[in-house]
PDB file of N, CA and C in Angstrom:
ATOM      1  N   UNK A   1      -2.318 -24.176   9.252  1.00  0.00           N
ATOM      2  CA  UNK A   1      -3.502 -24.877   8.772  1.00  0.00           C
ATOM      3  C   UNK A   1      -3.376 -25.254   7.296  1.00  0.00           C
ATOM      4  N   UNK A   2      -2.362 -25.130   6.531  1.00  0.00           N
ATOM      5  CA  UNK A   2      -2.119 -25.281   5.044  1.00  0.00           C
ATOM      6  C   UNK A   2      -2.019 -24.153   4.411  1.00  0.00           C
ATOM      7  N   UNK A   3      -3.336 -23.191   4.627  1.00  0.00           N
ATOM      8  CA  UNK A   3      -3.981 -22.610   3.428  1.00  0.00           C
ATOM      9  C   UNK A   3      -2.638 -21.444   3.023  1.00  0.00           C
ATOM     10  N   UNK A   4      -3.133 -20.852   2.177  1.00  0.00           N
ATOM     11  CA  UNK A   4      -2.285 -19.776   1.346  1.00  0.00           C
ATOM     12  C   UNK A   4      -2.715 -18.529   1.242  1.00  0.00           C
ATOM     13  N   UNK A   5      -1.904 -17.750   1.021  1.00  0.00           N
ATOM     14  CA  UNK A   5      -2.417 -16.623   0.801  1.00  0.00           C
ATOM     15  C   UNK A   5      -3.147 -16.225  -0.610  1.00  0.00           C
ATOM     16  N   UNK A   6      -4.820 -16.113  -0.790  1.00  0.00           N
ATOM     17  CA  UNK A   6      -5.625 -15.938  -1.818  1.00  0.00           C
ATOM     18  C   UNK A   6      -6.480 -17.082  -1.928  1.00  0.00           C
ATOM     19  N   UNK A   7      -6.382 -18.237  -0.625  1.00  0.00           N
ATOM     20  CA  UNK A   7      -6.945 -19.037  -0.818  1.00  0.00           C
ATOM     21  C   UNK A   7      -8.626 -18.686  -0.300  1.00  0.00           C
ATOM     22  N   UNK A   8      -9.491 -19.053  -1.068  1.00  0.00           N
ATOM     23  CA  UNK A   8     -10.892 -18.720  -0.810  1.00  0.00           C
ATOM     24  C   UNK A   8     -11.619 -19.167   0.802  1.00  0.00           C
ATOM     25  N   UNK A   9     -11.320 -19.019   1.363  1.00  0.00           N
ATOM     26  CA  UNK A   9     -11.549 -19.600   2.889  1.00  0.00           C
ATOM     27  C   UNK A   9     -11.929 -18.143   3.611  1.00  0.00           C
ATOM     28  N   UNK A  10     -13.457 -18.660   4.105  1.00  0.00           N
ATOM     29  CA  UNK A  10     -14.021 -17.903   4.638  1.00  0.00           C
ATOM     30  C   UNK A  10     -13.283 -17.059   6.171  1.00  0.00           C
ATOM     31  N   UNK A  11     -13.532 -15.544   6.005  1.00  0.00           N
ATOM     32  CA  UNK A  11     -13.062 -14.852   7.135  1.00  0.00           C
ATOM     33  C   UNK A  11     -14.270 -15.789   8.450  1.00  0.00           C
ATOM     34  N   UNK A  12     -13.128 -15.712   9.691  1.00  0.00           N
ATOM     35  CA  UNK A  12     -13.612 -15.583  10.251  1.00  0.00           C
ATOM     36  C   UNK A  12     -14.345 -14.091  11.501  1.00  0.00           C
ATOM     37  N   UNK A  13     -15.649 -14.716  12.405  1.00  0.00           N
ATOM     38  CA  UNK A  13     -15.839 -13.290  13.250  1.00  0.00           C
ATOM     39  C   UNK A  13     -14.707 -12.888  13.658  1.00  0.00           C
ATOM     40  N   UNK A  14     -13.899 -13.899  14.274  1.00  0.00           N
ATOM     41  CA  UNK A  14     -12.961 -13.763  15.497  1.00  0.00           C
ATOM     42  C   UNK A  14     -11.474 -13.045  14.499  1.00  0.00           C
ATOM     43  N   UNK A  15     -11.182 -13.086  13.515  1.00  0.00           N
ATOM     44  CA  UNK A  15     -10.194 -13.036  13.006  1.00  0.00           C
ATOM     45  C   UNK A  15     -10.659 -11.037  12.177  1.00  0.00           C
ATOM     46  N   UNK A  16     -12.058 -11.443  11.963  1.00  0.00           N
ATOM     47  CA  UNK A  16     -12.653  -9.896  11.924  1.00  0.00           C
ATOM     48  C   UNK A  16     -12.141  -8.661  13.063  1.00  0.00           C
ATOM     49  N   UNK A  17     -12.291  -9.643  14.119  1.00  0.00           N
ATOM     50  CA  UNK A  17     -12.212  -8.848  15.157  1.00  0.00           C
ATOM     51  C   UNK A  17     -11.105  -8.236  15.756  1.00  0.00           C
ATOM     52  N   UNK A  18      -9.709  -9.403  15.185  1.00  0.00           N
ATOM     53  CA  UNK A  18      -8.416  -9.364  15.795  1.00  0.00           C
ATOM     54  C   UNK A  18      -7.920  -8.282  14.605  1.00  0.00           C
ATOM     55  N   UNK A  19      -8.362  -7.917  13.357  1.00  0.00           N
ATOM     56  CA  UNK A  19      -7.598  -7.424  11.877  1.00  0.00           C
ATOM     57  C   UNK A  19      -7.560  -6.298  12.160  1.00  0.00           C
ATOM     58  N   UNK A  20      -9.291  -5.673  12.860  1.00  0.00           N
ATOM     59  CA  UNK A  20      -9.698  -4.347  13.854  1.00  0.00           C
ATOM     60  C   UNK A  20      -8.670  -4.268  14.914  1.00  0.00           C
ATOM     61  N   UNK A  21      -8.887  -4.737  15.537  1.00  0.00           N
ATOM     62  CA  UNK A  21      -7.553  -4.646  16.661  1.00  0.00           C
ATOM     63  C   UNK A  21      -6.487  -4.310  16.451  1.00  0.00           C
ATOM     64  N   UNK A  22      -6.181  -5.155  15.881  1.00  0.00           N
ATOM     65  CA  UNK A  22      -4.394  -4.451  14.984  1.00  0.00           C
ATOM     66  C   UNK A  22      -4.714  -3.417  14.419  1.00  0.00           C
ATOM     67  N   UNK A  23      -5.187  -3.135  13.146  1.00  0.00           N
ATOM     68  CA  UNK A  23      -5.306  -1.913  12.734  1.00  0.00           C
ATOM     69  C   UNK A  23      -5.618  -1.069  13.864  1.00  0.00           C
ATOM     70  N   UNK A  24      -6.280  -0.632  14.774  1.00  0.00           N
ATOM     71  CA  UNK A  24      -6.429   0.219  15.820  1.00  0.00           C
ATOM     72  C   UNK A  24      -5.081   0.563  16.916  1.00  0.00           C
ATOM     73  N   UNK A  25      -4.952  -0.435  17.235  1.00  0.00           N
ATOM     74  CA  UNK A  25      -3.691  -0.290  17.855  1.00  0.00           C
ATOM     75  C   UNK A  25      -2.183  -0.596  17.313  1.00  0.00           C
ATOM     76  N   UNK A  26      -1.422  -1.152  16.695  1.00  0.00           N
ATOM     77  CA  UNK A  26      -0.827  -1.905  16.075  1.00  0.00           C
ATOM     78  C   UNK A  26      -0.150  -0.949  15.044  1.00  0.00           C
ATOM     79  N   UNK A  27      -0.478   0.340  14.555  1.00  0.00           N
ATOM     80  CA  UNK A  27      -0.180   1.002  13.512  1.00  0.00           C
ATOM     81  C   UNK A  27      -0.191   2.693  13.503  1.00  0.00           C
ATOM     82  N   UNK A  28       0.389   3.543  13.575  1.00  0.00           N
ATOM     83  CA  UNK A  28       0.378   4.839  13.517  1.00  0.00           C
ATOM     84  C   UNK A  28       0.201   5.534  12.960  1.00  0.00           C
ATOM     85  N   UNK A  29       0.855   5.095  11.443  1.00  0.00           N
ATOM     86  CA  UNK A  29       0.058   5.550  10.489  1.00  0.00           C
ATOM     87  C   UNK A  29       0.039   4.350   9.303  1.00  0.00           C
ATOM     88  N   UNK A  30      -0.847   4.456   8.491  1.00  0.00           N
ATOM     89  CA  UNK A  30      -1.085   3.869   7.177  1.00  0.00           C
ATOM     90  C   UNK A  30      -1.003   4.939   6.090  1.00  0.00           C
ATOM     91  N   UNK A  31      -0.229   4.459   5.278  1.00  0.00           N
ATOM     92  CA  UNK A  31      -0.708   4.929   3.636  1.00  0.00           C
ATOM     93  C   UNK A  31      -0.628   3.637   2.747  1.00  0.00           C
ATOM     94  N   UNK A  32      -0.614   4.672   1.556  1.00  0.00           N
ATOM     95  CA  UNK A  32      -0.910   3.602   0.237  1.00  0.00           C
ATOM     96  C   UNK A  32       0.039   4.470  -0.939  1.00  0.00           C
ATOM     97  N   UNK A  33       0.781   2.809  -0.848  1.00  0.00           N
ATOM     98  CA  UNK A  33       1.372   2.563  -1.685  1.00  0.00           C
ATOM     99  C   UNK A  33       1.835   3.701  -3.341  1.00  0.00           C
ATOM    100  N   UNK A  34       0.261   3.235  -3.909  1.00  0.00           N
ATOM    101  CA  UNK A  34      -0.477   3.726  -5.068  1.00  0.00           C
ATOM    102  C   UNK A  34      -0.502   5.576  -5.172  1.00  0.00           C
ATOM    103  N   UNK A  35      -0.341   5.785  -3.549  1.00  0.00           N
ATOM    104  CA  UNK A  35      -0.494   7.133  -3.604  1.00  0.00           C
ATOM    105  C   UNK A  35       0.739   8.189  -2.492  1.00  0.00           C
ATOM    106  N   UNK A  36       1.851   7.415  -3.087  1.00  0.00           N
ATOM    107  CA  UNK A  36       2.899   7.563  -2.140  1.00  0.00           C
ATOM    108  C   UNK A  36       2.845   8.807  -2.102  1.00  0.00           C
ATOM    109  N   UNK A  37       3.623   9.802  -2.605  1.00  0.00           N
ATOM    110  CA  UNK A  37       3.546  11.032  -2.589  1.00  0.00           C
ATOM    111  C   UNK A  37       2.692  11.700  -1.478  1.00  0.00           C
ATOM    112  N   UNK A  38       1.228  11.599  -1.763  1.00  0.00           N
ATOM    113  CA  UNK A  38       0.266  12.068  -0.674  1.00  0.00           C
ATOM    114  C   UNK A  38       0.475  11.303   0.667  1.00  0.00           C
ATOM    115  N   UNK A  39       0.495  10.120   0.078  1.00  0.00           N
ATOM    116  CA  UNK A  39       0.920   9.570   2.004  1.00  0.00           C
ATOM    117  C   UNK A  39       2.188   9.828   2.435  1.00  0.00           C
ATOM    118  N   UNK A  40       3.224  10.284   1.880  1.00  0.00           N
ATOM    119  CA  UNK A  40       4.143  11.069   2.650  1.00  0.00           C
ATOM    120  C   UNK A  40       3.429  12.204   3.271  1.00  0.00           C
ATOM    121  N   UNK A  41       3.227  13.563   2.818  1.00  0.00           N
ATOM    122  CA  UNK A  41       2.965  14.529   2.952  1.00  0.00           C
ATOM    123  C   UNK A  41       1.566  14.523   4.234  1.00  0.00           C
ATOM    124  N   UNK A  42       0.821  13.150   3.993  1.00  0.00           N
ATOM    125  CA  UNK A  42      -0.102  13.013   5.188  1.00  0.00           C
ATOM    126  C   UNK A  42       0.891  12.536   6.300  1.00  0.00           C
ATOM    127  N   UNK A  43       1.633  11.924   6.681  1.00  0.00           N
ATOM    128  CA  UNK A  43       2.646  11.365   7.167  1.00  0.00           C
ATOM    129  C   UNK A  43       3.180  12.626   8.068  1.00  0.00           C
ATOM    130  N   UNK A  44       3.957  13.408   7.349  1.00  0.00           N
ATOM    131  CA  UNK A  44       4.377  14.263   7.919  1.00  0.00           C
ATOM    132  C   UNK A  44       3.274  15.241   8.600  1.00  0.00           C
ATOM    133  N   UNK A  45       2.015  15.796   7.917  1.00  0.00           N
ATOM    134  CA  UNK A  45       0.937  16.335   8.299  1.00  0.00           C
ATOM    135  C   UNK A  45       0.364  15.909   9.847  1.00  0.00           C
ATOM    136  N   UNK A  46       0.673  14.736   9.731  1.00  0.00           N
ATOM    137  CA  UNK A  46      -0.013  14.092  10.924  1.00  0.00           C
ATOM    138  C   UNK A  46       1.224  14.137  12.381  1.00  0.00           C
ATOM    139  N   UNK A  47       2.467  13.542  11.625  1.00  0.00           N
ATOM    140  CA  UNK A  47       3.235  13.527  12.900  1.00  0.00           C
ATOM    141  C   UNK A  47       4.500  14.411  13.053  1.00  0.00           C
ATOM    142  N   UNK A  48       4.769  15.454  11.628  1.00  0.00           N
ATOM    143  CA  UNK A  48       5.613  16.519  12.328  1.00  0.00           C
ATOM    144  C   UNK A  48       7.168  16.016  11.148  1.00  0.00           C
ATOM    145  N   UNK A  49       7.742  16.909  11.243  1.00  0.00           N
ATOM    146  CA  UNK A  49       8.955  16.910  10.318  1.00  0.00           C
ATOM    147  C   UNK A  49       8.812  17.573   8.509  1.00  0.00           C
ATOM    148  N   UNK A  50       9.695  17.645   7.800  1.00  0.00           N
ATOM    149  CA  UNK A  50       9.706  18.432   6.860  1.00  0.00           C
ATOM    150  C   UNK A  50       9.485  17.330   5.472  1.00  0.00           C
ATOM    151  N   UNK A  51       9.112  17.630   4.611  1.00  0.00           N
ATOM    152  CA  UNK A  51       9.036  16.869   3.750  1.00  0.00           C
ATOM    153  C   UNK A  51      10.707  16.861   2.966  1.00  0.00           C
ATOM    154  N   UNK A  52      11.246  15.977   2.547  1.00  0.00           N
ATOM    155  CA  UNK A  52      12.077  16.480   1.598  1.00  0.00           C
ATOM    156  C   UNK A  52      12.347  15.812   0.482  1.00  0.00           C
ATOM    157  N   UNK A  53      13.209  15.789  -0.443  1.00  0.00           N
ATOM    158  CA  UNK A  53      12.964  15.149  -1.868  1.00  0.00           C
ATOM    159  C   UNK A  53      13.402  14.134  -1.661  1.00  0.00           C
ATOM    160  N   UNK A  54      14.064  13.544  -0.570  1.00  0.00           N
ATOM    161  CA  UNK A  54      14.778  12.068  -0.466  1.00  0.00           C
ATOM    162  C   UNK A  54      12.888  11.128  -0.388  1.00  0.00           C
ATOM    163  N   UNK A  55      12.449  11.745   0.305  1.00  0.00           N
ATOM    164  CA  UNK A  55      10.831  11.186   0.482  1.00  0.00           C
ATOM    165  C   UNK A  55      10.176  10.403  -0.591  1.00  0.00           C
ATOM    166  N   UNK A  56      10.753  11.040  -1.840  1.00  0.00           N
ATOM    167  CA  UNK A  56       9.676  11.073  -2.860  1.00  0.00           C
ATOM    168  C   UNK A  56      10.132  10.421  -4.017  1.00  0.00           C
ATOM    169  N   UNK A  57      12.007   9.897  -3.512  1.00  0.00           N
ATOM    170  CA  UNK A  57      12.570   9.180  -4.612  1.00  0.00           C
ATOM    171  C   UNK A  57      12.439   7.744  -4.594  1.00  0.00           C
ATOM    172  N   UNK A  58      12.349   6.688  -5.751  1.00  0.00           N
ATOM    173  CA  UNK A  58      12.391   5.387  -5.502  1.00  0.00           C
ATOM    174  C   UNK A  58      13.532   4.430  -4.929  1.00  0.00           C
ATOM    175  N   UNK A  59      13.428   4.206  -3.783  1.00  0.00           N
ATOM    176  CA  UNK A  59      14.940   3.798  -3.295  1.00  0.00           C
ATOM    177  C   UNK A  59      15.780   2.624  -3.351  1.00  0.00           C
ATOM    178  N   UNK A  60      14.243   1.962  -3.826  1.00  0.00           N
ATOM    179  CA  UNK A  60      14.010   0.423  -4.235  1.00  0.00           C
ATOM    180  C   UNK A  60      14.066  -0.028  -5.708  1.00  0.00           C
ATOM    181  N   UNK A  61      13.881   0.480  -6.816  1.00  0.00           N
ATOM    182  CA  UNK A  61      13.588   0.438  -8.449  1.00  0.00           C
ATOM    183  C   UNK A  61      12.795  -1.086  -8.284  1.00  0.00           C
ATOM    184  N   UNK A  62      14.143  -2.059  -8.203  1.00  0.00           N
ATOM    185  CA  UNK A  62      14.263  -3.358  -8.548  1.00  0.00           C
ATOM    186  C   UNK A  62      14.352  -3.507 -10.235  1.00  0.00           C
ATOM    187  N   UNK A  63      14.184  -4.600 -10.557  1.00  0.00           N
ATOM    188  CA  UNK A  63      15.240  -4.537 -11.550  1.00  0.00           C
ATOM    189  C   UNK A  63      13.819  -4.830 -13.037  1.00  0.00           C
ATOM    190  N   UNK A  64      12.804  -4.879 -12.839  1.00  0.00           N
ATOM    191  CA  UNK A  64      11.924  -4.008 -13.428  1.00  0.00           C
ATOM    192  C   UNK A  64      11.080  -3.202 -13.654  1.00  0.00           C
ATOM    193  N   UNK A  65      11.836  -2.003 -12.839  1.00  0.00           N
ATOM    194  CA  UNK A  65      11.784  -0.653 -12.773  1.00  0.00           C
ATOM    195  C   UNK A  65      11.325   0.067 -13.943  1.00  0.00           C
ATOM    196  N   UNK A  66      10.699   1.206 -14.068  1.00  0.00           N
ATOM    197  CA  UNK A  66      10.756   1.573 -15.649  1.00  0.00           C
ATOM    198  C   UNK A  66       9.872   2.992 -15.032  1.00  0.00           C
ATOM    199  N   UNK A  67      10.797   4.483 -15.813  1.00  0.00           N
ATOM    200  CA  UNK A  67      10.040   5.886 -15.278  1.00  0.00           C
ATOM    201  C   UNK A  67       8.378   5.363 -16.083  1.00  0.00           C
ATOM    202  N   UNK A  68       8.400   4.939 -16.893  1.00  0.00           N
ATOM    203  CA  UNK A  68       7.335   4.712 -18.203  1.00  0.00           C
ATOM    204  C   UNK A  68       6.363   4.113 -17.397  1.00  0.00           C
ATOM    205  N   UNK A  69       4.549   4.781 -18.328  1.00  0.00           N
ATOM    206  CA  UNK A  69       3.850   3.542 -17.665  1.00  0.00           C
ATOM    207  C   UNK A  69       3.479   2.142 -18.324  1.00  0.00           C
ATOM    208  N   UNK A  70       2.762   1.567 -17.687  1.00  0.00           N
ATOM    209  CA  UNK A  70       3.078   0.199 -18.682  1.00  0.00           C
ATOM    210  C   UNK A  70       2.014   0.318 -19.268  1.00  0.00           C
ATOM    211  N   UNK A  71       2.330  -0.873 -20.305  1.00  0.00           N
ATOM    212  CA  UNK A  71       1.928  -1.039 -21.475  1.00  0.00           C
ATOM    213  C   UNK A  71       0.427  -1.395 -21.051  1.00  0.00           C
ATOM    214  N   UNK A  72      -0.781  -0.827 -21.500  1.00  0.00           N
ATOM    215  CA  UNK A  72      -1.852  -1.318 -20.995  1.00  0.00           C
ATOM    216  C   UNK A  72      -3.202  -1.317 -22.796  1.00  0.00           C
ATOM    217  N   UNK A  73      -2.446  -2.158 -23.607  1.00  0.00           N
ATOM    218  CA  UNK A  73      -3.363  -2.232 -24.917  1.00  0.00           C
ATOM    219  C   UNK A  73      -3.854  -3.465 -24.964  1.00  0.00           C
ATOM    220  N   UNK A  74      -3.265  -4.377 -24.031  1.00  0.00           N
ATOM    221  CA  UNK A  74      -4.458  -5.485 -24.096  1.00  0.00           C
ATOM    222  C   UNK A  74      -5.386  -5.374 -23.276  1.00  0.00           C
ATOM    223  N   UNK A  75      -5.518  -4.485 -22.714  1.00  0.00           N
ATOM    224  CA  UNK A  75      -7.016  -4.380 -21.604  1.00  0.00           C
ATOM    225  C   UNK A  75      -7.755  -3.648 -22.942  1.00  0.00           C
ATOM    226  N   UNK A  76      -7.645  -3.103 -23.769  1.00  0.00           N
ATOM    227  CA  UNK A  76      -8.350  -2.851 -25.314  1.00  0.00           C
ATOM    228  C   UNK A  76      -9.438  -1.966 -24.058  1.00  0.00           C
ATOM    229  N   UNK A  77      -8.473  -1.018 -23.557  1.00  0.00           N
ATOM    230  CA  UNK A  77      -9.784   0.282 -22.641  1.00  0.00           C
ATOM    231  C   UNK A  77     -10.236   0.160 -21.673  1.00  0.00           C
ATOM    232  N   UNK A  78     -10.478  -1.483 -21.282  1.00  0.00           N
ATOM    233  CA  UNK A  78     -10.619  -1.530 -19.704  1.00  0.00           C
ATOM    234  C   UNK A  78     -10.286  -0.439 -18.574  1.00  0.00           C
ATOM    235  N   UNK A  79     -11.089  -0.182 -17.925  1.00  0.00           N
ATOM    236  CA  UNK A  79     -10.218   0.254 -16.391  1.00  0.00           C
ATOM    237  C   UNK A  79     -11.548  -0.409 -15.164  1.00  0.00           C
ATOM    238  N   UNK A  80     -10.868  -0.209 -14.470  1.00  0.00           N
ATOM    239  CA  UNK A  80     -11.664  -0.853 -13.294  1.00  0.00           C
ATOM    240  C   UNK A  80     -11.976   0.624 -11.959  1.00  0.00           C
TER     241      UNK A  80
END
């Protein structure tokens, strides 16, 4: 249909209905990202096996990677 991803175009019911669907069936488990660590450990909690440190390393970096967090002084304190 063109559109893009972030383009402002209203959800539809039917597409409400199919997102439920998938998520219900379609997926075993979910985590997040943001909170890898714990969604391993729920991961395993839920379906069995040991945690181990390979789990918890970045396997991916990419190439602006950084242990550091970023720089956040132009939000001058923001958080959301």
């Amino acid at each position: 249909d063109g559109s893009t991803c972030g383009d402002a175009k209203p959800v539809s019911a039917a597409e409400v209905i199919l997102a439920r669907q998938r998520l219900r069936e379609g997926f075993v488990f979910v985590g997040l990202v943001e909170e890898w660590d714990m969604s391993v450990c729920l991961l395993h909690a839920a379906l069995g096996g040991d945690c181990l440190a390979s789990d918890f390393a970045n396997m991916h970096p990419g190439s602006n990677a950084s242990q550091e967090l970023y720089e956040t002084s132009e939000l001058m304190g923001f958080t959301d």
